[in-house]
Structure formats: structure tokens, C-alpha cells
N, C-alpha and C. Protein backbone atom coordinates (compact mmCIF):
# COMPACT_ATOMS: atom_id res chain seq x y z
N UNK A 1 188.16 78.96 216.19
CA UNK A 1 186.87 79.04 216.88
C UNK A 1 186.07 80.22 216.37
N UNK A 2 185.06 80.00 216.23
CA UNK A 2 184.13 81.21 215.62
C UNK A 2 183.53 82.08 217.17
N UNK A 3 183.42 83.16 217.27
CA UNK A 3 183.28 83.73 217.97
C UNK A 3 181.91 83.65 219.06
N UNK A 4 182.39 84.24 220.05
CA UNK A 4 180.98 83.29 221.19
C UNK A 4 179.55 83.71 220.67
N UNK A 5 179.36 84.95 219.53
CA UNK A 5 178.25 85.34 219.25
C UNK A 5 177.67 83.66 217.96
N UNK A 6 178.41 83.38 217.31
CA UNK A 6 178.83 82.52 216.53
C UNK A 6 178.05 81.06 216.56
N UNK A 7 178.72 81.11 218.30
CA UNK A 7 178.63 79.67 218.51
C UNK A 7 176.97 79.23 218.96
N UNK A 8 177.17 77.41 218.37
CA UNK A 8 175.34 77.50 218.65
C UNK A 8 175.00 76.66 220.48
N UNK A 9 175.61 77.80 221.28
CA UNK A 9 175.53 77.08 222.56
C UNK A 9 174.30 76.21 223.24
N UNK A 10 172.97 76.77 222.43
CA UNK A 10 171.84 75.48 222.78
C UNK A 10 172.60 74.16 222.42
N UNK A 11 172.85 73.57 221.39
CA UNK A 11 173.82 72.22 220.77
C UNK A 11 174.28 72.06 221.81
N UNK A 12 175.43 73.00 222.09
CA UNK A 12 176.74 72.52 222.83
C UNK A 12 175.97 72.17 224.13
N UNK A 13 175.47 73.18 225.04
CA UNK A 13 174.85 72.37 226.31
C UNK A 13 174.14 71.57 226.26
N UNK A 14 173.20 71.20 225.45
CA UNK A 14 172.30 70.11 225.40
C UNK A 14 173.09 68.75 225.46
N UNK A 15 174.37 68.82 224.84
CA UNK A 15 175.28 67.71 224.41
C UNK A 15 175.73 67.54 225.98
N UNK A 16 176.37 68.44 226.43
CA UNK A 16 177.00 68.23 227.92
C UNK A 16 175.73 68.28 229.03
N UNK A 17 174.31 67.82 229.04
CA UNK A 17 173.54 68.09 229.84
C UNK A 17 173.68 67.28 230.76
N UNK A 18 174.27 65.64 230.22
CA UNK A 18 174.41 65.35 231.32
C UNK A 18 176.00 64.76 232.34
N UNK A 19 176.18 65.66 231.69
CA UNK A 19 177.57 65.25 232.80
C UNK A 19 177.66 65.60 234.36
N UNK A 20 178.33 65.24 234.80
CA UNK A 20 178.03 65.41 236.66
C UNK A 20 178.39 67.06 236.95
N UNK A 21 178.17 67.11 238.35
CA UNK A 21 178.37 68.26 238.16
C UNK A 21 180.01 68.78 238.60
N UNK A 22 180.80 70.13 238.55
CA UNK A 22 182.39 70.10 238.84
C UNK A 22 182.36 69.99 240.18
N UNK A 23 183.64 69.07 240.59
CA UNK A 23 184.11 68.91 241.70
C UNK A 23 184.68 70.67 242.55
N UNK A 24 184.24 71.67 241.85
CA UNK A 24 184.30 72.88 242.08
C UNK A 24 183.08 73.40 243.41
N UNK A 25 181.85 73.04 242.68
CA UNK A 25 180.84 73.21 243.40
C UNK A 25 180.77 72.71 244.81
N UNK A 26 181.57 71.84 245.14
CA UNK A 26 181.66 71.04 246.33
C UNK A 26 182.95 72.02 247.57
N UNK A 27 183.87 72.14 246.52
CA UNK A 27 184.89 73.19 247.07
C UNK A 27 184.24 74.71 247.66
N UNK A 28 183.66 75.07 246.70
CA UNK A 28 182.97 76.47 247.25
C UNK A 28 181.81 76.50 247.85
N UNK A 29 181.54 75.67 248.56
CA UNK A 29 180.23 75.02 249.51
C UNK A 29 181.12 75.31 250.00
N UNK A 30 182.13 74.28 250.83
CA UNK A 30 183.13 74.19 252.29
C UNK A 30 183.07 75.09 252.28
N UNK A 31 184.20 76.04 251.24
CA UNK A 31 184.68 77.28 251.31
C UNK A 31 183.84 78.85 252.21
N UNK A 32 182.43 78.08 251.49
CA UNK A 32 181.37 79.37 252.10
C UNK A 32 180.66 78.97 253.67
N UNK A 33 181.73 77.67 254.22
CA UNK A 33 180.95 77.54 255.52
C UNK A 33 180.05 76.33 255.29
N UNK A 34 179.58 75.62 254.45
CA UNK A 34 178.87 74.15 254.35
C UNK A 34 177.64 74.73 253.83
N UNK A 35 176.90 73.75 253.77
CA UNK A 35 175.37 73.88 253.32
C UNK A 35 174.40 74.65 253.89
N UNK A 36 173.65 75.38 253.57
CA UNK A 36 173.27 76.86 253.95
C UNK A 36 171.94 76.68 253.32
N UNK A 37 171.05 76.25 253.94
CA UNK A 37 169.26 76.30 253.16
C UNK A 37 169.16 78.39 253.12
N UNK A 38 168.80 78.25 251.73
CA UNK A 38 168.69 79.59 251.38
C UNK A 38 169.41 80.59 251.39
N UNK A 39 170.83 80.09 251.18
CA UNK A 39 171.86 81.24 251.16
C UNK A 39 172.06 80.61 248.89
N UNK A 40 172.42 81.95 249.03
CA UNK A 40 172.35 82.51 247.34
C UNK A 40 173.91 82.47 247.07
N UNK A 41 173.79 81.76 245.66
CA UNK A 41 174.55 81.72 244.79
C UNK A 41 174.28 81.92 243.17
N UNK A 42 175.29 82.75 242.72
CA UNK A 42 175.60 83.39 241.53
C UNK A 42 175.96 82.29 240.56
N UNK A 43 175.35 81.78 239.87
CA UNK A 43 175.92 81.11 238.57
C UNK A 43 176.11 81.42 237.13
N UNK A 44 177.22 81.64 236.99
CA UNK A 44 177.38 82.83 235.74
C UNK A 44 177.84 81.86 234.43
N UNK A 45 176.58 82.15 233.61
CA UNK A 45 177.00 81.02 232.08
C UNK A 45 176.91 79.66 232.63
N UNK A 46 175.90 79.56 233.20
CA UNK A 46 175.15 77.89 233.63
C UNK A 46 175.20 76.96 232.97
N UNK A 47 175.21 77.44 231.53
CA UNK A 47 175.79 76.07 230.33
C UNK A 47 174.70 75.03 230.56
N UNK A 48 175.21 73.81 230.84
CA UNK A 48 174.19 72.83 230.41
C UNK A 48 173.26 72.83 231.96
N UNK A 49 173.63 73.62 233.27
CA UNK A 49 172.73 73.32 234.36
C UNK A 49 173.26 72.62 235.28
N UNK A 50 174.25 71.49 235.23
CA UNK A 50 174.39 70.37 236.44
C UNK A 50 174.97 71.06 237.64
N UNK A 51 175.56 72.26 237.11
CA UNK A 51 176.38 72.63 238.51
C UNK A 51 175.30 73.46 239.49
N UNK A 52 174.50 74.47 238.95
CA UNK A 52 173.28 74.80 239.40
C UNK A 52 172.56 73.96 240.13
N UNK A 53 172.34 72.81 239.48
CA UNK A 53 171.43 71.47 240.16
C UNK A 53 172.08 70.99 241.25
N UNK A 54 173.54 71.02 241.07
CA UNK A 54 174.02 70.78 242.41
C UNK A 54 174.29 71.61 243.44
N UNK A 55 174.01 72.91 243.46
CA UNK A 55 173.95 73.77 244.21
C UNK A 55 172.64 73.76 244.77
N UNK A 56 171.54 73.54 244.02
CA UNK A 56 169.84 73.51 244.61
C UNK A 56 169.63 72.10 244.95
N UNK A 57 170.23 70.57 244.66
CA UNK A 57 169.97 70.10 245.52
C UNK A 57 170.97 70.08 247.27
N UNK A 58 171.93 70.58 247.15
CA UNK A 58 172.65 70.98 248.28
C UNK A 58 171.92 72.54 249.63
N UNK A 59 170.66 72.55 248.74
CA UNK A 59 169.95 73.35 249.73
C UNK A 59 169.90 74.83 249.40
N UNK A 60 170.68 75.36 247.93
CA UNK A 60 171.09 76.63 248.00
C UNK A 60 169.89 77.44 247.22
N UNK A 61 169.96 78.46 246.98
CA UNK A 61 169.28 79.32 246.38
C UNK A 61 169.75 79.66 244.70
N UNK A 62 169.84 79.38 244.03
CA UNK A 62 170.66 79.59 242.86
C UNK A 62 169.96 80.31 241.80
N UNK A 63 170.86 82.12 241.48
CA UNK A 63 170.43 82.73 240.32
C UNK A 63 171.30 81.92 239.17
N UNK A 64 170.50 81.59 238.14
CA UNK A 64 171.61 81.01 236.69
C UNK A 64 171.21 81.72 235.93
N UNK A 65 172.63 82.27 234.96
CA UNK A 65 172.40 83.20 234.35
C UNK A 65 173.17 82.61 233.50
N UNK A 66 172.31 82.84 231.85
CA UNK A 66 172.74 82.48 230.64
C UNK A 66 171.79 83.16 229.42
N UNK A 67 172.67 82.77 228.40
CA UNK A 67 172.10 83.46 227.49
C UNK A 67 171.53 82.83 226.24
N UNK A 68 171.33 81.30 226.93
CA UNK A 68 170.55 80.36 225.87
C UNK A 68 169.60 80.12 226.84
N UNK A 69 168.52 80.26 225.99
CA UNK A 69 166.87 80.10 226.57
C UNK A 69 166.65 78.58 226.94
N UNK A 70 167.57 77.85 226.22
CA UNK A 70 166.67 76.49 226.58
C UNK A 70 167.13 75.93 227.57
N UNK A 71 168.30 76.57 228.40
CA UNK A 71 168.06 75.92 229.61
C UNK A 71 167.20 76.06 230.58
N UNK A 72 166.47 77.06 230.76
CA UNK A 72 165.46 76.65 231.41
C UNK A 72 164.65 75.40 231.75
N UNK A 73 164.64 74.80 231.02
CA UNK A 73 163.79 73.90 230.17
C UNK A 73 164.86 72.34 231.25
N UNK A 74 165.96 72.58 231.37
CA UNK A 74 167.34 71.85 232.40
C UNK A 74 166.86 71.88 233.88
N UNK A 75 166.43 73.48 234.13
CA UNK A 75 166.66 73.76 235.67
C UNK A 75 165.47 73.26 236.12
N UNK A 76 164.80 72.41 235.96
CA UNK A 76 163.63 72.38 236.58
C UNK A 76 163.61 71.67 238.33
N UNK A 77 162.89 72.14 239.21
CA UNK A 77 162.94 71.25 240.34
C UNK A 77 162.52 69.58 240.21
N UNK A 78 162.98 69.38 241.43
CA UNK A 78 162.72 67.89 241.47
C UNK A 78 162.96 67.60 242.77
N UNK A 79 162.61 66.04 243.44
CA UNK A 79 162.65 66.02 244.90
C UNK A 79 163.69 65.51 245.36
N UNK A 80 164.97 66.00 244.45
CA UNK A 80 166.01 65.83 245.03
C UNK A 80 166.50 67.38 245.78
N UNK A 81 166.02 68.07 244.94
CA UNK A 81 166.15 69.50 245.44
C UNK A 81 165.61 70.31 246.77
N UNK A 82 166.66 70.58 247.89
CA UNK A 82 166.38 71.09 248.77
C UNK A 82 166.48 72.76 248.81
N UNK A 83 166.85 73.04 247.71
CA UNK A 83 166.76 74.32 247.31
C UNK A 83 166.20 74.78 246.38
N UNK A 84 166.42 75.93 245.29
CA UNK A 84 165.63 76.32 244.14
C UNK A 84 166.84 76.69 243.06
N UNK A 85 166.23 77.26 241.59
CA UNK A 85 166.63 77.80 240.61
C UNK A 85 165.76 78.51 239.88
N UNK A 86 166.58 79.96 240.17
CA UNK A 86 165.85 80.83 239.31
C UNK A 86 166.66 81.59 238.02
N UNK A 87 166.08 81.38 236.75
CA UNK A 87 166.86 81.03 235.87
C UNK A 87 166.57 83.01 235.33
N UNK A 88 168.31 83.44 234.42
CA UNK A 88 167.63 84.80 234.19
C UNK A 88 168.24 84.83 232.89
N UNK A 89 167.19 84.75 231.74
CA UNK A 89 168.03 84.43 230.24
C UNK A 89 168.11 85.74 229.76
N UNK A 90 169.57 86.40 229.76
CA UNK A 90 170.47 87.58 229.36
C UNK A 90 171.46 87.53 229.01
N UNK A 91 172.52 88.64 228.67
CA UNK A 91 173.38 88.71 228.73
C UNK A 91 174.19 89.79 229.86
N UNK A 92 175.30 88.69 230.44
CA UNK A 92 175.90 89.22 231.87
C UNK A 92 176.21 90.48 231.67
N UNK A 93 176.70 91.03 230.61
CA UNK A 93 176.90 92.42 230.64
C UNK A 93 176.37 93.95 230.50
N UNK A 94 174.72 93.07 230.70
CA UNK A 94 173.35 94.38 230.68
C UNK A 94 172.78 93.97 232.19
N UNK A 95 173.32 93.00 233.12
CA UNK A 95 172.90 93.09 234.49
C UNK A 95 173.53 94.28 235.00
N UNK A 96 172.17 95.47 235.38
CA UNK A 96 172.96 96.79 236.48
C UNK A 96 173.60 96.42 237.75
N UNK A 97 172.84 95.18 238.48
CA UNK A 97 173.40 95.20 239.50
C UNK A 97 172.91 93.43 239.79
N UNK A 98 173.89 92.62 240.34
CA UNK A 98 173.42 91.44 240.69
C UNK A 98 173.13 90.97 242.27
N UNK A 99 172.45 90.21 242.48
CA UNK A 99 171.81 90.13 243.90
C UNK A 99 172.84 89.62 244.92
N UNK A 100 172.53 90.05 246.23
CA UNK A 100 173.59 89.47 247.15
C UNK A 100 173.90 88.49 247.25
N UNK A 101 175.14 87.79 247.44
CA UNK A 101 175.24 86.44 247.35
C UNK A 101 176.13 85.76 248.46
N UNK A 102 176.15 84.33 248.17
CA UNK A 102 177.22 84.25 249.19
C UNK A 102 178.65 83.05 248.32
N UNK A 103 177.95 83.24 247.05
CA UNK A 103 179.12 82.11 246.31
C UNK A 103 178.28 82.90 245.01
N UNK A 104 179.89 83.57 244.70
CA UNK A 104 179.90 84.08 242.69
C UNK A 104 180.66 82.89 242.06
N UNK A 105 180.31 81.86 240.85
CA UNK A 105 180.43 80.33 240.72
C UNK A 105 180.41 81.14 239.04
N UNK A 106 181.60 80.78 238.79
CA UNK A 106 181.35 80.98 237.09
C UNK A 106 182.43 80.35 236.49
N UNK A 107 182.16 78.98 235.29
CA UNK A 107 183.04 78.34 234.66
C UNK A 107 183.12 78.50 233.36
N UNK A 108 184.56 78.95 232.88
CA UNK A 108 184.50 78.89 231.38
C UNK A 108 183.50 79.82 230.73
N UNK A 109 183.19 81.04 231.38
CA UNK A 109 182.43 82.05 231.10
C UNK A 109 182.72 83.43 231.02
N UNK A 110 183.67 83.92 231.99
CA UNK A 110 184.10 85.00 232.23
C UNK A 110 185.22 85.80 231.26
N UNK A 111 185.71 84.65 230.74
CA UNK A 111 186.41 85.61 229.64
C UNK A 111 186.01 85.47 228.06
N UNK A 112 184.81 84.70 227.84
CA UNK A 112 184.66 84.63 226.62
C UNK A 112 183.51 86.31 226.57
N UNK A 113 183.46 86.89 227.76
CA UNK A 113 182.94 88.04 227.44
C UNK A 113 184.13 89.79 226.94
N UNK A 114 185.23 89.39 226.87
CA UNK A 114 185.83 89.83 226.31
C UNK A 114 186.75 90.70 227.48
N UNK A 115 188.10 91.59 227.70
CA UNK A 115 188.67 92.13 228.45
C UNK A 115 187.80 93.68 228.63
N UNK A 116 187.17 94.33 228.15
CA UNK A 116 186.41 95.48 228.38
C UNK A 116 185.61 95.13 229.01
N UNK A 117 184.61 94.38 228.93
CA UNK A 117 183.34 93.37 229.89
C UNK A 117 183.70 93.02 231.05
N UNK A 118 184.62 92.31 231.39
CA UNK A 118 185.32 91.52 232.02
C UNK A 118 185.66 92.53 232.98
N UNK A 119 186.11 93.22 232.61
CA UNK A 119 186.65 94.67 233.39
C UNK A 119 185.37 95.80 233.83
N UNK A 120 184.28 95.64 233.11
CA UNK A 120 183.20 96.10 233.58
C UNK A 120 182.76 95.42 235.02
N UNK A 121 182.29 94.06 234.62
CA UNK A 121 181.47 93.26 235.36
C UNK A 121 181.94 92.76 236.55
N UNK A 122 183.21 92.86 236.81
CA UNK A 122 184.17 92.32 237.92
C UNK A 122 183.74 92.76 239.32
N UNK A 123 184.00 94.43 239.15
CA UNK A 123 183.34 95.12 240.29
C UNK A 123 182.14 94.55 241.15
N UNK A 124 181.39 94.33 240.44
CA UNK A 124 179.80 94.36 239.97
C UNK A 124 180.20 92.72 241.04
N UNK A 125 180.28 92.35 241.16
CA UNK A 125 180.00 90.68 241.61
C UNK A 125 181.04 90.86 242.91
N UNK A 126 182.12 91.16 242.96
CA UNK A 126 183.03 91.59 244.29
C UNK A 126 181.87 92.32 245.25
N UNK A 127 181.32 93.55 244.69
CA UNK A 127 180.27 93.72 245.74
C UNK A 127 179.15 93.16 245.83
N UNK A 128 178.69 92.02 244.98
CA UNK A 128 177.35 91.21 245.44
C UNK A 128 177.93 90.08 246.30
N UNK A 129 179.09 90.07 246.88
CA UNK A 129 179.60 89.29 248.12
C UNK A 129 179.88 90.20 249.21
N UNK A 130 179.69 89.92 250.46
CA UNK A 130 179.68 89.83 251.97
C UNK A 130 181.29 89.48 252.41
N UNK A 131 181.68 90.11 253.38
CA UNK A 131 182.70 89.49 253.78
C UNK A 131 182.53 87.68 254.50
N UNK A 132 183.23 87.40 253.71
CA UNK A 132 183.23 85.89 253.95
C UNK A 132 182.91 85.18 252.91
N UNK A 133 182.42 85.95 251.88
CA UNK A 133 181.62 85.52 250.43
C UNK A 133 182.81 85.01 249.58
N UNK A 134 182.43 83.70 248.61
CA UNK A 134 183.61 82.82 248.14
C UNK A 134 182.97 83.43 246.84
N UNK A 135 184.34 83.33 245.83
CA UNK A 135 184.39 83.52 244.23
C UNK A 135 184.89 82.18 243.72
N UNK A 136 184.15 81.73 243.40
CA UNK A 136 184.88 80.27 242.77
C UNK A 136 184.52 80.49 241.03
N UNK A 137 185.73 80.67 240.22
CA UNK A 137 185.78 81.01 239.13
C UNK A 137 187.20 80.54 238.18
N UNK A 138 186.65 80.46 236.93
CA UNK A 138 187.75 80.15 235.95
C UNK A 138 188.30 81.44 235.09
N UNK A 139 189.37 81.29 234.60
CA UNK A 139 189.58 82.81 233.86
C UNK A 139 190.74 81.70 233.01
N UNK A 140 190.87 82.66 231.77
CA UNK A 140 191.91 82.32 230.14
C UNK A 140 192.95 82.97 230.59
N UNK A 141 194.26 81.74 230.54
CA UNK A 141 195.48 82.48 231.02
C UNK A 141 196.20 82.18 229.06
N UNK A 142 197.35 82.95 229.66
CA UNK A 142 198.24 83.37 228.69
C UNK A 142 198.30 82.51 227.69
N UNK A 143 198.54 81.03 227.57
CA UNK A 143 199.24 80.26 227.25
C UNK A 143 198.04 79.34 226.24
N UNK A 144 196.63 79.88 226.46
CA UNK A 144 195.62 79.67 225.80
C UNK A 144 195.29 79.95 224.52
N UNK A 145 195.22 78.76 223.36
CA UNK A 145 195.01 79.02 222.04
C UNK A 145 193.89 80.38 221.47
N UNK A 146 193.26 81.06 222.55
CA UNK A 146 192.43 82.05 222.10
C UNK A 146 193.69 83.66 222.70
N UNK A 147 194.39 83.33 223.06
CA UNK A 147 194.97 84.22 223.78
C UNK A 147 195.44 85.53 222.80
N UNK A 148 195.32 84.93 221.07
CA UNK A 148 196.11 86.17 220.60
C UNK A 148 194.46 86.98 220.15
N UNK A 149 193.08 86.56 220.31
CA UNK A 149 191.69 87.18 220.15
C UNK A 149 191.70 88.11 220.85
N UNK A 150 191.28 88.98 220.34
CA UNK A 150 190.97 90.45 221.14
C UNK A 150 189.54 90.52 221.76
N UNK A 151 188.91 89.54 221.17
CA UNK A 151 187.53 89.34 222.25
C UNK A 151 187.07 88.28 223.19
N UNK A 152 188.35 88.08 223.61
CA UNK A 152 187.90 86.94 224.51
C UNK A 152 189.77 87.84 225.74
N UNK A 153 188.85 87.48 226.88
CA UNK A 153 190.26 88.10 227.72
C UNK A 153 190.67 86.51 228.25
N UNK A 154 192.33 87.05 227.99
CA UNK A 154 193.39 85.75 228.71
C UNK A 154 194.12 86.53 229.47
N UNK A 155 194.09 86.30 230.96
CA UNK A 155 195.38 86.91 231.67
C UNK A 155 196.25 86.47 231.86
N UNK A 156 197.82 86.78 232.48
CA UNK A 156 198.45 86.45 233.35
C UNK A 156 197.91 86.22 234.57
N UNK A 157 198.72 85.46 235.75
CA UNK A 157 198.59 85.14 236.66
C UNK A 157 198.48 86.22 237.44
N UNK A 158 199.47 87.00 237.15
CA UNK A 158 199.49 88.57 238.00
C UNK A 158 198.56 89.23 237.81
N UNK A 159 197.51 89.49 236.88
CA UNK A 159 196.59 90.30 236.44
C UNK A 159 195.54 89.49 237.56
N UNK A 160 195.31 88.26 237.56
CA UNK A 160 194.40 87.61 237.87
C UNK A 160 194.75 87.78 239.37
N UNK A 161 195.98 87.88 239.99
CA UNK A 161 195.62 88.20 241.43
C UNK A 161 195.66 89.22 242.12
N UNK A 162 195.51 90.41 241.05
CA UNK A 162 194.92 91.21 241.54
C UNK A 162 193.58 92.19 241.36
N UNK A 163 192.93 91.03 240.77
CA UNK A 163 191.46 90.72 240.61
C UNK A 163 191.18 90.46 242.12
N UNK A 164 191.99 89.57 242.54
CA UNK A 164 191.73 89.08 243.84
C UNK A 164 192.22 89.66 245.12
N UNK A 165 192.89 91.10 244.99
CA UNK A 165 192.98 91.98 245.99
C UNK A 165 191.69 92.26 246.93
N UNK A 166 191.74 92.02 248.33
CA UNK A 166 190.90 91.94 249.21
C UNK A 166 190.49 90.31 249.40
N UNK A 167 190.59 89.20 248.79
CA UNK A 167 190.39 87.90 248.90
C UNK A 167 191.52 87.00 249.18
N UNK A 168 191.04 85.93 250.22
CA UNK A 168 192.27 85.01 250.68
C UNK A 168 192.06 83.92 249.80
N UNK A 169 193.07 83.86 248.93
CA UNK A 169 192.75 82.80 247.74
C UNK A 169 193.21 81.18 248.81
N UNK A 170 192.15 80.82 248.79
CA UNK A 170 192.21 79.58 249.16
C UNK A 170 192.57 77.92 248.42
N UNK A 171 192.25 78.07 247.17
CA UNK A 171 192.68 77.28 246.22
C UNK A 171 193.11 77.56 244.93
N UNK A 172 193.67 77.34 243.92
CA UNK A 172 194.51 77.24 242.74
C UNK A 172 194.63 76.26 242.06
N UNK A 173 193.81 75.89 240.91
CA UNK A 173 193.76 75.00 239.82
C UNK A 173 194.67 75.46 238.23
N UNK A 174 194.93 74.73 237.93
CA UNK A 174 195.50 75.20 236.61
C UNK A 174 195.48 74.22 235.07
N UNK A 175 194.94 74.51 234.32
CA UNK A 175 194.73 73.40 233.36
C UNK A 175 195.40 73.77 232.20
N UNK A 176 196.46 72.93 231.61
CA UNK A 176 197.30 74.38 230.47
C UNK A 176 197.68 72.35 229.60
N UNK A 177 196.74 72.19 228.82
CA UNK A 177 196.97 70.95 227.99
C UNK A 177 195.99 71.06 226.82
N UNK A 178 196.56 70.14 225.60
CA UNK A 178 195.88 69.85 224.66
C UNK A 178 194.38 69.37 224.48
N UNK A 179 193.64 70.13 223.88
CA UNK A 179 192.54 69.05 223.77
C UNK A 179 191.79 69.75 222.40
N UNK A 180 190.03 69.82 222.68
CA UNK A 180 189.65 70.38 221.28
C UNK A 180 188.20 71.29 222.06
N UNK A 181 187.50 71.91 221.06
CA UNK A 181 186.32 72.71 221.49
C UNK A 181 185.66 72.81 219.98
N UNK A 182 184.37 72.02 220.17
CA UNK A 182 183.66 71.38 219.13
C UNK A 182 184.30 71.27 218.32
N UNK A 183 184.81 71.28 216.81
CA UNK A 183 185.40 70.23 216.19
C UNK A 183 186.72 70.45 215.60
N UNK A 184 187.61 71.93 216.54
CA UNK A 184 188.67 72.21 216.56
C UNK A 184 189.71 71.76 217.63
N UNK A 185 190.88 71.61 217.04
CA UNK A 185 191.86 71.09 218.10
C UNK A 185 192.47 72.67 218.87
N UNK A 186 192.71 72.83 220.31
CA UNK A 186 192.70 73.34 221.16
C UNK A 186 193.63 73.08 222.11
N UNK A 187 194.52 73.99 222.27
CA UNK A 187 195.05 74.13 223.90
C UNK A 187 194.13 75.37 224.61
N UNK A 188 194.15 74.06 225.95
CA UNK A 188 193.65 74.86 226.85
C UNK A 188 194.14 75.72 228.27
N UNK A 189 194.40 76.71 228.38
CA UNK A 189 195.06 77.16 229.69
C UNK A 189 194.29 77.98 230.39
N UNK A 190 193.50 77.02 231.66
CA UNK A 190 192.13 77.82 232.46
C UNK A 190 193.02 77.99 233.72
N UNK A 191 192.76 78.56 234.51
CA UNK A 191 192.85 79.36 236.03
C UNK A 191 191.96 79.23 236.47
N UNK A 192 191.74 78.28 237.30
CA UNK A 192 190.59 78.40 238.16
C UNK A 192 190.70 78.80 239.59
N UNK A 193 190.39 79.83 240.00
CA UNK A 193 190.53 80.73 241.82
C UNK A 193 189.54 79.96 242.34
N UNK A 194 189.85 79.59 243.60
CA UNK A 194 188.86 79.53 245.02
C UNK A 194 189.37 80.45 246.11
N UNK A 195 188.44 81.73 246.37
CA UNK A 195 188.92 82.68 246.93
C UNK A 195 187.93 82.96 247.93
N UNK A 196 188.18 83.87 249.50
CA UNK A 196 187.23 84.12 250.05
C UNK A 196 187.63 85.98 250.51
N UNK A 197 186.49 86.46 250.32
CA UNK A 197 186.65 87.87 250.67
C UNK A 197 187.05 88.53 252.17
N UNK A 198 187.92 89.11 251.98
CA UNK A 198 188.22 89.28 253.29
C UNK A 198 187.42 90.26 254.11
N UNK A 199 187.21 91.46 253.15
CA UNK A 199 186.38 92.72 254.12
C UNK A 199 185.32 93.42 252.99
């Protein structure tokens, strides 16, 4: 894999624009208490948009944050939308501080910013949640074909739960199988947490 600076992620999301959105987004709704007109959620590396879209038509408030411009161009409203999207084209690791929230939602994003980043930015989103505030997130475990890269972080399980010190992990996904990522063959081993903050 050529490195995330590398990769031409306009292509790649445009290609996945329209797939549905993860059965994740639905989990960390319940999780945060149900549908909430104008309660805020964090979408970190929005990629092609659908999960965003399904957070704003579910009524929510949604910051998406990415670092390809053309999704914007994805988030647009429509009258399915009982909520909004406000789109912020950066990179996650020059945000000083991110807005309060009540669901931090990030797939397949968090470790392609590397274990120093990763370790920066963590803090940083634990306190843009409330007690009661859900983290629904994926992270690179061990067993992951990028795992021997020094710029991309893969944890253990143990590392990863105690990321989640102060949170009642409520769910546990695990995906550790063959597949590919654009036109390389790939194992994949994701961790995905559904967690809620305790205090």
C-alpha cells in the first residue's frame, strides 16, 4: 500500500459513494439514547459521506471531517434530511480543539494517522464527549497486513482498552480476514469499539 499521503482518496470515495450507510451508525444512535434533533456528532474521515447522511437524515447535527475536498460536493442536504452537515476539509491532526458532541463516529480512519497522532488526538475527542457520550470507532489490530508500518498505528486489544478507560464498552466487533485495498491483496484486522463514557 502506498502511504495515506499517496493515496488518491477523491477516486477511492467517489467509487464507494454509494454504498449504504454502516450498520454502525444505527448502533451508536441507540447507544447515545435514540434520535436527538440537534444533538452533534463527530465524523472523523467521512470518506465517501453515507454514514454522515445517515446521521443528518436521522435528525443529527453532523461535523464531517476529511481531507478530500470533494466531498463536500456528497454532503449536500436534501428532504430526506432532518438534520444538517457541516463539512470541515482538514487534516484531523491540526484541529486544536473539536466541538462538543454526543457521538465521536470514526471508520477506518484513526489509525491511518499514524501512532504519534493517534496518541495526540485521542484526548482531544474523549473530552469533546459528555458523560453519556458514545465513541463508536474502528482501530488496526495486530494481526493487520499494515501492522509491521510505522505510520499507520495497529494495536493490541489491551492497548485499545485502555483507550477506553472511563467508558462502558458496550459492543465489540472484530474483522481479522482476507481481502484487498485498491488493487492489493490484504488482510484485514479492524476493532471496532461501541463504548459509552462513564464520567
Amino acid at each position: 500500500m502506498d502511504t495515506a499521503e499517496k493515496v488518491d482518496w477523491a477516486a477511492l470515495n467517489a467509487h464507494a459513494a454509494g454504498r449504504p450507510a454502516r450498520r454502525l451508525v444505527s448502533k451508536a444512535i441507540t447507544a447515545a439514547g435514540g434520535d436527538r434533533p440537534g444533538g452533534i456528532v463527530l465524523d472523523l474521515g467521512a470518506g465517501a459521506g453515507a454514514d454522515s447522511l445517515q446521521f443528518a437524515r436521522r435528525g443529527w447535527t453532523v461535523h464531517a471531517y476529511d481531507a478530500d475536498d470533494t466531498l463536500a460536493a456528497r454532503l449536500v442536504e436534501n428532504e430526506r434530511m432532518s438534520g444538517s452537515v457541516e463539512f470541515h476539509h482538514t487534516d484531523l491532526t491540526e484541529v486544536e480543539r473539536f466541538p462538543a458532541a454526543r457521538i465521536v463516529y470514526s471508520t477506518y480512519t484513526l489509525g491511518l494517522l499514524g501512532p504519534d497522532a493517534l496518541a495526540e488526538i485521542w484526548p482531544k475527542l474523549v473530552a469533546s464527549l459528555p458523560r453519556g457520550g458514545v465513541m463508536a470507532v474502528d482501530m488496526f489490530g495486530t494481526n493487520d497486513t499494515w501492522a509491521d508500518r510505522p505510520d499507520i498505528a495497529t494495536l493490541p486489544v489491551e492497548e485499545i482498552d485502555a483507550m477506553f478507560r472511563g467508558f462502558q464498552i458496550i459492543d465489540r466487533s472484530v474483522r481479522d480476514e482476507d481481502g484487498r485495498f485498491l488493487a492489493d491483496r490484504k488482510h484485514w484486522h479492524v476493532i471496532t469499539t461501541l463504548a459509552r463514557k462513564l464520567n
